[in-house]
C-alpha atoms as a PDB file:
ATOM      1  CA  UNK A   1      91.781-171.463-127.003  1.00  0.00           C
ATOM      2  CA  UNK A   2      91.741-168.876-124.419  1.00  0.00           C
ATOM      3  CA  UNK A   3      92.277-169.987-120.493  1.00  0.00           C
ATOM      4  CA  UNK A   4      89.910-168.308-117.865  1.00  0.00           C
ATOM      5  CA  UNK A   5      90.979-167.832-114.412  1.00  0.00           C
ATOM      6  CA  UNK A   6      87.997-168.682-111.793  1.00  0.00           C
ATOM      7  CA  UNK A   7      87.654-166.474-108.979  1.00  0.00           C
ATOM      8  CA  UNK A   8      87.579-168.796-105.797  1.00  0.00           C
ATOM      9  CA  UNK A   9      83.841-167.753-105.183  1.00  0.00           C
ATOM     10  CA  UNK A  10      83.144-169.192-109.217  1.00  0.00           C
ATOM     11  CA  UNK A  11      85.062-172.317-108.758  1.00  0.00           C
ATOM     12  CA  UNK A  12      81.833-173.852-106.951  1.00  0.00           C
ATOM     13  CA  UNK A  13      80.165-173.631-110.931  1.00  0.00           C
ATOM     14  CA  UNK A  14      84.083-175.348-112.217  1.00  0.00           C
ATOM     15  CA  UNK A  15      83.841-178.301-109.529  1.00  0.00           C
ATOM     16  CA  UNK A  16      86.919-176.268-107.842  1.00  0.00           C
ATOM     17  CA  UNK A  17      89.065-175.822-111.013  1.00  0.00           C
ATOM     18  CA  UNK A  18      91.149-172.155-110.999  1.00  0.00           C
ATOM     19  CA  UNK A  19      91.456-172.025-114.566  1.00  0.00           C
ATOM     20  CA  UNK A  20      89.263-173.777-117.471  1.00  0.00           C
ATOM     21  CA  UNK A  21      89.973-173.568-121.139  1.00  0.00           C
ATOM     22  CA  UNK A  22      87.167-172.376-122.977  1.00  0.00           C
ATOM     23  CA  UNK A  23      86.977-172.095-126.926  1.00  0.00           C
ATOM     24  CA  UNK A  24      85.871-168.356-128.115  1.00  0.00           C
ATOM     25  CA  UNK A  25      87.017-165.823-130.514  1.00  0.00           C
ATOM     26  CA  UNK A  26      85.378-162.861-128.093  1.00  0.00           C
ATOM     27  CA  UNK A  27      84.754-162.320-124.668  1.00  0.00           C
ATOM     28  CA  UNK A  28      80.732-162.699-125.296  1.00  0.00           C
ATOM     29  CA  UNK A  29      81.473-166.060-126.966  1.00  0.00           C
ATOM     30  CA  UNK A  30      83.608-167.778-123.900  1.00  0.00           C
ATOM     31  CA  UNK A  31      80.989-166.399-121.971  1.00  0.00           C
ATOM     32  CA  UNK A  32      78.192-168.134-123.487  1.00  0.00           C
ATOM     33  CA  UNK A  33      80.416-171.784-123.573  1.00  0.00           C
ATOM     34  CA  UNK A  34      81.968-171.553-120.088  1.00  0.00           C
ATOM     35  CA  UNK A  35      77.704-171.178-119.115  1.00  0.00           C
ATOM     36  CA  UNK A  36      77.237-174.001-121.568  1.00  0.00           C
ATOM     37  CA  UNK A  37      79.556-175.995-119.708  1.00  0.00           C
ATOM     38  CA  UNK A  38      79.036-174.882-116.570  1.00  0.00           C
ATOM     39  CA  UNK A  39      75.555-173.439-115.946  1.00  0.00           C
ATOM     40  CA  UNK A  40      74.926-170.849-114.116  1.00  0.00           C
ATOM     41  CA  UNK A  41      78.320-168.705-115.008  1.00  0.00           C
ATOM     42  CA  UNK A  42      76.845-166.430-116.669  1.00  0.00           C
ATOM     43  CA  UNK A  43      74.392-165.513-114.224  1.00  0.00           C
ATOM     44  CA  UNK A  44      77.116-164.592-112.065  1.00  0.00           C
ATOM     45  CA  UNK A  45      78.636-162.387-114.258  1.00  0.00           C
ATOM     46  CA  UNK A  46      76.107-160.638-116.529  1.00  0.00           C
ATOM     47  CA  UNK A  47      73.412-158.242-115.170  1.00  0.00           C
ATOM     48  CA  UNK A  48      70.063-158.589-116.754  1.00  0.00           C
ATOM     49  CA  UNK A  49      70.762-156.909-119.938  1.00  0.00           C
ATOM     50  CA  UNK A  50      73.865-158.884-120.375  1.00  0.00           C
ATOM     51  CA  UNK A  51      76.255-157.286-119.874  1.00  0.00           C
ATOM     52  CA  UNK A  52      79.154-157.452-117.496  1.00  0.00           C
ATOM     53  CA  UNK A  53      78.034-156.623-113.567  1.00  0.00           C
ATOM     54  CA  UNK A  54      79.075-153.774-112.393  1.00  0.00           C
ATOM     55  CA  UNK A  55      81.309-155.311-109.429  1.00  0.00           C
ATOM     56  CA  UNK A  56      82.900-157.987-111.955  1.00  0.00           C
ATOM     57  CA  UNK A  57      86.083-157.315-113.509  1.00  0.00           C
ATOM     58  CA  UNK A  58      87.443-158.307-116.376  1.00  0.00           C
ATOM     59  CA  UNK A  59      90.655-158.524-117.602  1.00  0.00           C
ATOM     60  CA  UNK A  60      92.211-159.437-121.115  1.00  0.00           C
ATOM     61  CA  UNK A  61      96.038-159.727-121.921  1.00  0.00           C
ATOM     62  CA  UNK A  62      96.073-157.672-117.984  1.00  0.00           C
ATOM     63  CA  UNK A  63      94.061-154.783-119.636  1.00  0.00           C
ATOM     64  CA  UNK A  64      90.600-154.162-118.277  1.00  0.00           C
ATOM     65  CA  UNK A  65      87.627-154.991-121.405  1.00  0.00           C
ATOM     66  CA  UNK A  66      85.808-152.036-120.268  1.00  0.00           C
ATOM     67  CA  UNK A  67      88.483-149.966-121.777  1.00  0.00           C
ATOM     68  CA  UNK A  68      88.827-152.479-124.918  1.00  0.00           C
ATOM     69  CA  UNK A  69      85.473-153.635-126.338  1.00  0.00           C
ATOM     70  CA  UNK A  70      84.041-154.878-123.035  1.00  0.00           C
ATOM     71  CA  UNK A  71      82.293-158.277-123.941  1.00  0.00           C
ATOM     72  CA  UNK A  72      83.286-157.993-127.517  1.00  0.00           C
ATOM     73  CA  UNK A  73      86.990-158.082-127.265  1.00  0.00           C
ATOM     74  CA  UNK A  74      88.814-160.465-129.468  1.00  0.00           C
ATOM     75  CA  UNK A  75      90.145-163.487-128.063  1.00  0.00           C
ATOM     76  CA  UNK A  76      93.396-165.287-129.310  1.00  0.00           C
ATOM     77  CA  UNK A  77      94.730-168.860-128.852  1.00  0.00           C
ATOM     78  CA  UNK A  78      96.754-168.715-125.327  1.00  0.00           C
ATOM     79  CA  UNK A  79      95.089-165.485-124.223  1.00  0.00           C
ATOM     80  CA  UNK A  80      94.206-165.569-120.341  1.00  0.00           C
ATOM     81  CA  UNK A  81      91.038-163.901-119.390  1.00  0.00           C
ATOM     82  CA  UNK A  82      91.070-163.065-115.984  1.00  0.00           C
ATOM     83  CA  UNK A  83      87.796-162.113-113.540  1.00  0.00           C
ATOM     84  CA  UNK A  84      88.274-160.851-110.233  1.00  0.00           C
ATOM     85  CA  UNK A  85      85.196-159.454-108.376  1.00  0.00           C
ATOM     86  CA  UNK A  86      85.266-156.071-106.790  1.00  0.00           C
ATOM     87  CA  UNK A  87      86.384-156.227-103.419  1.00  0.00           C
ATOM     88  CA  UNK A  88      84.537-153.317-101.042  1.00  0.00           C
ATOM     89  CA  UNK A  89      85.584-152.886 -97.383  1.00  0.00           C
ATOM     90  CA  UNK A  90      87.451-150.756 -95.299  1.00  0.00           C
ATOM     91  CA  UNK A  91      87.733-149.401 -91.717  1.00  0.00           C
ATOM     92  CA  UNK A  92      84.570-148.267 -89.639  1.00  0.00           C
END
């Protein structure tokens, strides 16, 4: 099963776990079970079309899915799918 790395602003939705180990064969799929087992993930993640938000990133086997199939990349046992929210700032 793939392991998913929570953001520190998601771990709220994993009662404060960093990483949860969610059973998929494609991005879409751990999606929809890490909701299932932790409503309101998705939400977080997906715009209303569902797909990925715009500010979320992604990350497969360290390669971005929007250059791989996005929410349909394949998922292998021990793959680590990491999502790390845009960070914006900078000086005034």
């Amino acid at each position: 099963m793939p392991t998913v790395r929570i953001p520190t602003p998601l771990r709220k939705l994993t009662d404060g776990r960093p990483e949860v180990t969610v059973d998929g064969a494609d991005l879409r799929t751990v999606v929809a079970n890490l909701d299932a087992a932790h409503p309101g993930f998705a939400d977080r993640v997906l715009d209303e079309s569902g797909e990925l938000r715009r500010f979320v990133n992604v990350f497969v086997r360290d390669e971005d899915v929007r250059f791989q199939d996005g929410l349909d990349t394949a998922l292998s046992d021990g793959d680590v799918v990491s999502i790390v929210p845009a960070v914006a700032g900078g000086a005034c």
